[in-house]
Protein backbone atom coordinates (compact mmCIF):
# COMPACT_ATOMS: atom_id res chain seq x y z
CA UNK A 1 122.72 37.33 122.04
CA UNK A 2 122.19 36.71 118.32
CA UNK A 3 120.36 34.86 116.00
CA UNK A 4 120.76 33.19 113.41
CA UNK A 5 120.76 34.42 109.79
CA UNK A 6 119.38 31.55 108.35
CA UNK A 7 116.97 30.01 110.44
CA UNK A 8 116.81 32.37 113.68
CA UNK A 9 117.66 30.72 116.62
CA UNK A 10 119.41 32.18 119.00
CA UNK A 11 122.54 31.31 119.56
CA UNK A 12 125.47 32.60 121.91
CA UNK A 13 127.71 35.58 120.99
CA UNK A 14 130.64 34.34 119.79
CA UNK A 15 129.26 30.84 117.88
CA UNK A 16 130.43 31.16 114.09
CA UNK A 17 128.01 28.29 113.31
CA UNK A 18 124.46 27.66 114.07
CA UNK A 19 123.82 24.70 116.41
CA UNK A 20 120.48 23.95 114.70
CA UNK A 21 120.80 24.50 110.96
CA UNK A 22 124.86 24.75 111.00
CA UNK A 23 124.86 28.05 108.97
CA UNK A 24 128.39 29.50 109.18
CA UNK A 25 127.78 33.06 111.30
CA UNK A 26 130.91 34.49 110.49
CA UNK A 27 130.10 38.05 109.33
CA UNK A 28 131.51 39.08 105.82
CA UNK A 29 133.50 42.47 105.68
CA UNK A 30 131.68 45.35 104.14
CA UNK A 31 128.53 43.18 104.09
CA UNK A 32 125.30 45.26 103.49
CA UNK A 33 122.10 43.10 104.35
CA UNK A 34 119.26 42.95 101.33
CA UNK A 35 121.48 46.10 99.35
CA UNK A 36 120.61 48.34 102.73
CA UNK A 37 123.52 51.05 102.94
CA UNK A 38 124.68 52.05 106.11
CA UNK A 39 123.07 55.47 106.99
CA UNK A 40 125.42 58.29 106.64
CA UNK A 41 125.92 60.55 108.86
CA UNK A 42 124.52 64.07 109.46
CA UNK A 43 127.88 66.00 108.21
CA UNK A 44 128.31 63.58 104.78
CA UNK A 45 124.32 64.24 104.75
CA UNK A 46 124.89 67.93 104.51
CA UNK A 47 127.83 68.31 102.52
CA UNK A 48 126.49 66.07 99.65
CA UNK A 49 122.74 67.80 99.73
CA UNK A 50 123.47 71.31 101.18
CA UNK A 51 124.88 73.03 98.84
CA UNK A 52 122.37 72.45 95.97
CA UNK A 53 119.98 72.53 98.77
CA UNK A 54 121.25 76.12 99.21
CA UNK A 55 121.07 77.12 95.86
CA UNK A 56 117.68 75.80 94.65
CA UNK A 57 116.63 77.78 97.88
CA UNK A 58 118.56 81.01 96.83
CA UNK A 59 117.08 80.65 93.48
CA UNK A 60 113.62 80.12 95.00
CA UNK A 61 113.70 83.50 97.19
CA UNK A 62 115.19 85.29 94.52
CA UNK A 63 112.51 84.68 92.00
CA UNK A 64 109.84 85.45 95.06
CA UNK A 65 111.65 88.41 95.90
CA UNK A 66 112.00 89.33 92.31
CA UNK A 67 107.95 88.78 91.65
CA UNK A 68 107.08 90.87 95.11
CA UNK A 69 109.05 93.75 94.18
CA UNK A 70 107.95 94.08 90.74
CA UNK A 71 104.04 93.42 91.58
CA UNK A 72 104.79 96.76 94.63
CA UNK A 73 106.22 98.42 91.28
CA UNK A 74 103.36 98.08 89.25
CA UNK A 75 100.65 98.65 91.61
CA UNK A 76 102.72 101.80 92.75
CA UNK A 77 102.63 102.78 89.04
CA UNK A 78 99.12 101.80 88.96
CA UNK A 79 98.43 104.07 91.80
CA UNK A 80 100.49 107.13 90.65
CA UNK A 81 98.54 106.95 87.38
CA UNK A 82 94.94 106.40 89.27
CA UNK A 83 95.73 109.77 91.39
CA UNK A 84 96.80 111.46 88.10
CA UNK A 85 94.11 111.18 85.69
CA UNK A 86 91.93 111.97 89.30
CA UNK A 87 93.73 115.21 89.43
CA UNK A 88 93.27 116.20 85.76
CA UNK A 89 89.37 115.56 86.50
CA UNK A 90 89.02 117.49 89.71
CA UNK A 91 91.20 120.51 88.08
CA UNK A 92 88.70 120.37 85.30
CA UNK A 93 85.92 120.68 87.65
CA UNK A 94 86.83 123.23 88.94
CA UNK A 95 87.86 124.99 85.78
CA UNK A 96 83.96 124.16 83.94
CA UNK A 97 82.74 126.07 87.68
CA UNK A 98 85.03 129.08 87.20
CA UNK A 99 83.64 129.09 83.32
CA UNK A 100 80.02 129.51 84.77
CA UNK A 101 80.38 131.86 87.09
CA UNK A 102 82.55 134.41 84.96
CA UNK A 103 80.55 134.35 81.55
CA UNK A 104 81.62 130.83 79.67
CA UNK A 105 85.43 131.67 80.16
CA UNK A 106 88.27 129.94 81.92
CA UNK A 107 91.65 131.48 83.34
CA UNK A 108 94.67 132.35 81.94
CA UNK A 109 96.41 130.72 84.77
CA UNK A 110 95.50 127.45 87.39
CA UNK A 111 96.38 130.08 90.37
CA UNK A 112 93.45 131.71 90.00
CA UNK A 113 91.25 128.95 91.09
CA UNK A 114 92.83 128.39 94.22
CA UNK A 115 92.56 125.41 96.24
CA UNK A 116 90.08 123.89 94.06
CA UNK A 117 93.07 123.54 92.03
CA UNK A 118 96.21 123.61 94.07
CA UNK A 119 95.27 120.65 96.49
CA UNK A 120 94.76 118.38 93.19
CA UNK A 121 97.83 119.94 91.93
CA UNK A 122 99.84 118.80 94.51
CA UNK A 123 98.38 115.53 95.16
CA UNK A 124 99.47 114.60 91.45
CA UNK A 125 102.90 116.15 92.18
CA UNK A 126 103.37 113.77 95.42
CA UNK A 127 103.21 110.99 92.83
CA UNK A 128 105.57 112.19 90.33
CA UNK A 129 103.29 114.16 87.96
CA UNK A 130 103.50 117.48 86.94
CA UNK A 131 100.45 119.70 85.51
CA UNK A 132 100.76 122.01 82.72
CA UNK A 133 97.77 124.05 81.98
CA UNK A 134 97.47 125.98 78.49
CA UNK A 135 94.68 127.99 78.35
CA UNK A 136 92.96 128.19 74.56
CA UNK A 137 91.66 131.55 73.79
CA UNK A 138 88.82 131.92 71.02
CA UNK A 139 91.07 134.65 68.53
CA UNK A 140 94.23 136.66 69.17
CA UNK A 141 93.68 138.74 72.65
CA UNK A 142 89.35 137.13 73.02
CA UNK A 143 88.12 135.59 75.68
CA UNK A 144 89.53 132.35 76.99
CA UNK A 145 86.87 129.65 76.18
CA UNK A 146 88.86 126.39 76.14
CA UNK A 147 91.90 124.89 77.54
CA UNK A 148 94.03 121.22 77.37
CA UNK A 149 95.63 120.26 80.80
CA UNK A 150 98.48 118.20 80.82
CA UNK A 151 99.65 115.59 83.47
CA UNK A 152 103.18 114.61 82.93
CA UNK A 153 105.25 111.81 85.03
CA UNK A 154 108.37 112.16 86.18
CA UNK A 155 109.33 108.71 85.22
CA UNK A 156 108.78 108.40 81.26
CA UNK A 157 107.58 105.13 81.76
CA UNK A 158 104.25 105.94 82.60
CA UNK A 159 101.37 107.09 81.26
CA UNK A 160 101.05 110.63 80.56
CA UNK A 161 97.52 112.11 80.07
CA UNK A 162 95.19 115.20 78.18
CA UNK A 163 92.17 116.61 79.38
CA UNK A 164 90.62 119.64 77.71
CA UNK A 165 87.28 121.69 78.01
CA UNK A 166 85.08 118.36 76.95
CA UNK A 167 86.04 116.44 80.05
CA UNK A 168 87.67 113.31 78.00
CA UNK A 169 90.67 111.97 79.88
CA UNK A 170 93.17 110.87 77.15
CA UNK A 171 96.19 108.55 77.85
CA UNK A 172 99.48 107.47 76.36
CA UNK A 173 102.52 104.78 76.71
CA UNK A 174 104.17 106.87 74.48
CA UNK A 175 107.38 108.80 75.11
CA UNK A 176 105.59 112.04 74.07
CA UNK A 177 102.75 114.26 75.89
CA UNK A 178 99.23 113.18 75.38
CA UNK A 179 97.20 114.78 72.66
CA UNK A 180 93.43 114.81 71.35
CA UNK A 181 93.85 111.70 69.61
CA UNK A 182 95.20 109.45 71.91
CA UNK A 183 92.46 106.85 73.10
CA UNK A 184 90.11 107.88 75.97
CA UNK A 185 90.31 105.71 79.15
């Protein structure tokens, strides 16, 4: 049974006019009620949405992907730089100790501190630094009584950093080794 569309009785299926108000029934082809579309279907649905549905999303993980992996790279960086500069410091510990105890003067070489400067050593190499030690001596053939320690990365893009006898960590962006008067960090 149906109703009406103009008043709302209901009237039999079949009736094209309206016993009470005498509305014709008679429905008009490709008639949408009160500008209503018909819903579309779930396959015209997808292939008029999914494709820029598809890319905004590609576009979307892309970017995220893009920000995750270059927020890893910088901390990493970060991190390699951190254990660096660490290294230079503990090395120079242990080089002001060896000073003491043999008269104010340092080595010729980092070897002959042992561990004390091996295991920093190598903890800077596992993050892409290497150390070069140049021992200072006071005149041609005197005693040693200063040095500058070098850390050097791997990857020019990082920082490369100076330490000498004073204890001042120096730093640089610079595609050159760090010297005395680079800024202290």
């Amino acid at each position: 049974m149906d109703s009406c569309w103009s008043c709302l009785v209901v009237i039999e299926n079949g009736e094209n006019v309206c016993p009470l108000c005498g509305a014709d029934q008679t429905p008009l082809p490709g008639l949408t009620l009160l500008g209503i579309a018909e819903p579309q279907s779930f396959k015209s649905t997808i292939l008029r949405w999914g494709l820029p549905a598809v890319a905004i999303m590609s576009l979307l993980g892309a970017a995220l992907w893009y920000t995750t992996i270059r927020t890893d790279v910088e901390n990493l960086a970060a991190q390699q730089e951190t254990a660096a500069a660490a290294a230079l410091v503990n090395i120079r510990a242990a080089l002001s100790e060896f000073a003491i105890s043999a008269g104010d003067k340092y080595p010729s070489k980092l070897e002959q501190l042992g561990d004390r400067a091996a295991l920093p050593e190598q903890v800077a190499r596992t993050q892409g630094y290497t150390m070069v030690y140049t021992p200072r001596p006071s005149a041609i053939d005197g005693p040693i009584r200063g040095f500058v320690l070098l850390a050097q990365p791997d990857n020019n893009n990082r920082r490369k950093f100076y330490i000498d006898q004073s204890g001042v960590v120096r730093a640089t962006q610079e595609s050159r080794p760090a010297r005395i008067d680079d800024p202290p960090i």
